[in-house]
Protein backbone atom coordinates (compact mmCIF):
# COMPACT_ATOMS: atom_id res chain seq x y z
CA UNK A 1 37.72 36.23 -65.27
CA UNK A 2 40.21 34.36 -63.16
CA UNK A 3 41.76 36.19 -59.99
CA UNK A 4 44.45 35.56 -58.06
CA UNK A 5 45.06 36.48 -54.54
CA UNK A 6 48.31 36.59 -53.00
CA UNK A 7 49.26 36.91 -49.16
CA UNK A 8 52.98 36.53 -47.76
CA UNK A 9 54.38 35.29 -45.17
CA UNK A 10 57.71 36.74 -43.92
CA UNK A 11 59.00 34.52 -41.13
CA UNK A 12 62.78 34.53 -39.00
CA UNK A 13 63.80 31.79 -36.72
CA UNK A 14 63.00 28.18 -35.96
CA UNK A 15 59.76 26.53 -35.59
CA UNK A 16 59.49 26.79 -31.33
CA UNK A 17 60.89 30.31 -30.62
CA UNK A 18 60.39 32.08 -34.39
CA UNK A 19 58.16 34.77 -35.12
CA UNK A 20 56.49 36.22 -38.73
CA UNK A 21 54.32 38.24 -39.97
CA UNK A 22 51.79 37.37 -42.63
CA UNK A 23 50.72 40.10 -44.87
CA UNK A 24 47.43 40.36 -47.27
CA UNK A 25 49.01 41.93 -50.26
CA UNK A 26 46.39 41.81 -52.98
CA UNK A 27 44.19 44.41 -50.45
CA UNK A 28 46.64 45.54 -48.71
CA UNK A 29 44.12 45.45 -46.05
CA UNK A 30 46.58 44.15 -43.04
CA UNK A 31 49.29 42.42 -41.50
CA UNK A 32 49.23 39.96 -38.74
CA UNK A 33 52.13 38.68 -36.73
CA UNK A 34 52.04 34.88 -36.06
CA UNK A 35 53.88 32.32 -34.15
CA UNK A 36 53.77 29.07 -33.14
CA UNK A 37 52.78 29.24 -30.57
CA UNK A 38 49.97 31.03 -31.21
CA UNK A 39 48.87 27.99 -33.61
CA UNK A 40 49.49 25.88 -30.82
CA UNK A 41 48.31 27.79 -27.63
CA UNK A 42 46.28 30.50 -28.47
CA UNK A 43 48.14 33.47 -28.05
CA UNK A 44 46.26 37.08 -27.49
CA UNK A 45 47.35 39.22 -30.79
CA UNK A 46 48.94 36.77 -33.05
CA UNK A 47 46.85 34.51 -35.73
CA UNK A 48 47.59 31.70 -37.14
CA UNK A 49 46.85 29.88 -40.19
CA UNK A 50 43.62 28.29 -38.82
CA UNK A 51 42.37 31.34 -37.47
CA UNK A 52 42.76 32.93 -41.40
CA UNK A 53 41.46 29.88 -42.91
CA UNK A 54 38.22 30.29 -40.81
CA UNK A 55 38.16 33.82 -42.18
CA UNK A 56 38.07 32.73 -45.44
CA UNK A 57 35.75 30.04 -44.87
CA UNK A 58 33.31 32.13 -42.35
CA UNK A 59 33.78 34.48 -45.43
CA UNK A 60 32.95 32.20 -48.58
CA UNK A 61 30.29 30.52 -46.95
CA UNK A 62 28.05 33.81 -45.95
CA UNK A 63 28.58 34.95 -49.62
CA UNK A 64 27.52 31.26 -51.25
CA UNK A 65 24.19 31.16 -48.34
CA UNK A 66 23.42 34.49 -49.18
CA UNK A 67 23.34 33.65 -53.25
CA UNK A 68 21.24 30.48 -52.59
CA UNK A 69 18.79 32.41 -50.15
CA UNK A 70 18.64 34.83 -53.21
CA UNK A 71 18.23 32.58 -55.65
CA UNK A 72 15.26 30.88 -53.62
CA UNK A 73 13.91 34.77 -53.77
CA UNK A 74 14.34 34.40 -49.96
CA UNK A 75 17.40 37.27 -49.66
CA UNK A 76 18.78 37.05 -46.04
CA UNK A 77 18.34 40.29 -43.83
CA UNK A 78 21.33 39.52 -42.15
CA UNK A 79 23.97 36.74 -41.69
CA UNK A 80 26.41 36.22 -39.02
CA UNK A 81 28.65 32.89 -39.86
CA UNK A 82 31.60 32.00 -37.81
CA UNK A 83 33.95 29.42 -38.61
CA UNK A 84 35.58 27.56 -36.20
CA UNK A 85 38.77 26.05 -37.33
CA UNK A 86 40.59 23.29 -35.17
CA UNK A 87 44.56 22.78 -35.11
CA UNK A 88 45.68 19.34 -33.03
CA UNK A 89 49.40 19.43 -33.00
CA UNK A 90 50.96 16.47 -34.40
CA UNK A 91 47.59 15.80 -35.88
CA UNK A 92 46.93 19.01 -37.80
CA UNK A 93 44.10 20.43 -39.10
CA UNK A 94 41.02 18.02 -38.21
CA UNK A 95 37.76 19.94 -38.79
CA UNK A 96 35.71 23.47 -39.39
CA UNK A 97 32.60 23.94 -37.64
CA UNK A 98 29.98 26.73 -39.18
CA UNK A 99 27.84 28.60 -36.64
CA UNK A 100 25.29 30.50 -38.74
CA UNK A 101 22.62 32.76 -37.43
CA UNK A 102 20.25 34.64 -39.93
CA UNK A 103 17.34 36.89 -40.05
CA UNK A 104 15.93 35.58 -43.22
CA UNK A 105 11.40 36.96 -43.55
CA UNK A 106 9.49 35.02 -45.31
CA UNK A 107 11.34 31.14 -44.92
CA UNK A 108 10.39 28.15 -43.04
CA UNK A 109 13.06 26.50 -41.24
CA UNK A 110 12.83 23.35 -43.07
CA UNK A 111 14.19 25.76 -46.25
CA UNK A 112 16.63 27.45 -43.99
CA UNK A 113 18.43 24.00 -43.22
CA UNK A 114 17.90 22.55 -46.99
CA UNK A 115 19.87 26.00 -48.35
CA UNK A 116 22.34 26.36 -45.15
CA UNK A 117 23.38 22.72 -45.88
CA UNK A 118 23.17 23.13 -49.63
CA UNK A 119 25.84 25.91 -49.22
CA UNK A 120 27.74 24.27 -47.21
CA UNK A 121 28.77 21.88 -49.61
CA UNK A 122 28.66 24.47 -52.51
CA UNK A 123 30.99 27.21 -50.94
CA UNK A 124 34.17 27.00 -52.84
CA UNK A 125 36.25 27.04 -49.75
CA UNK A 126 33.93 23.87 -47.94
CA UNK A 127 35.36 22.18 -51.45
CA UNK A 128 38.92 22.97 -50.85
CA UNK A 129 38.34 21.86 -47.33
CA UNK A 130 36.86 18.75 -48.52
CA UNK A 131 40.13 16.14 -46.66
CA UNK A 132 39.02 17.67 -43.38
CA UNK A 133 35.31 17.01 -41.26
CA UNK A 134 33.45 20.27 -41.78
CA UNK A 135 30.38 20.82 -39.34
CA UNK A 136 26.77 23.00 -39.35
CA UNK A 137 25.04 24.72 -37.10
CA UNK A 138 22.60 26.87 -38.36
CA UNK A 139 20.06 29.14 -36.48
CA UNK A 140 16.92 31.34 -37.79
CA UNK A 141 16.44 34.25 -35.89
């Protein structure tokens, strides 16, 4: 079964000085308000696309790690993944970097890096990402 998720962006003014908000409507689990500047700068309280992009990768990724751990009959205790999304302007997008740290009994590290690197390029999201340099660094606690 095929599912569609939809999020909206409703946004007023020009590039430099205007101001949206983006809205998750298939949860209707938030709105965020973005700006360029925060895309640019960083801006406290504002997103911006990268910042939701490495949501959705930091996202994808734990679930496809935790399916291969699983499927190795090595289920993770835990995962923590951040992604790390960079935004160069005039450039644009130009890499994600994964940060994973696990508690994972029972597997040797050479099996931890094998399966963290293996769902890497398996996450559905890595794939979409697949113009852009996307980066590991994995950890077993």
């Amino acid at each position: 079964m095929a599912v569609t998720s939809e999020a909206t962006t409703l946004w007023f003014g020009d590039l430099l000085s205007g101001s949206g908000t983006t809205s998750l409507d298939s949860s209707d689990a938030a709105e965020f308000p973005v700006t360029w500047a925060a895309r640019s700068e960083g801006v406290a309280g504002k997103t911006n696309p990268e910042e939701l992009l490495g949501a959705a990768h930091s996202a994808c990724y734990s679930m496809a790690f935790a399916n291969a751990l699983a499927t190795n009959g090595t289920p993770p205790e835990s995962l923590q993944v951040t992604a790390g999304v960079t935004f160069v302007p005039g450039q644009g997008i130009t890499g994600s970097h994964l940060v994973v740290s696990a508690t994972i009994p029972g597997l040797t590290a050479e099996d931890f890096q094998r399966l963290a690197e293996d769902a890497k390029q398996n996450c559905p999201v890595s794939q979409a990402l697949a113009g852009i340099p996307i980066t590991l660094e994995a950890t077993l606690a």
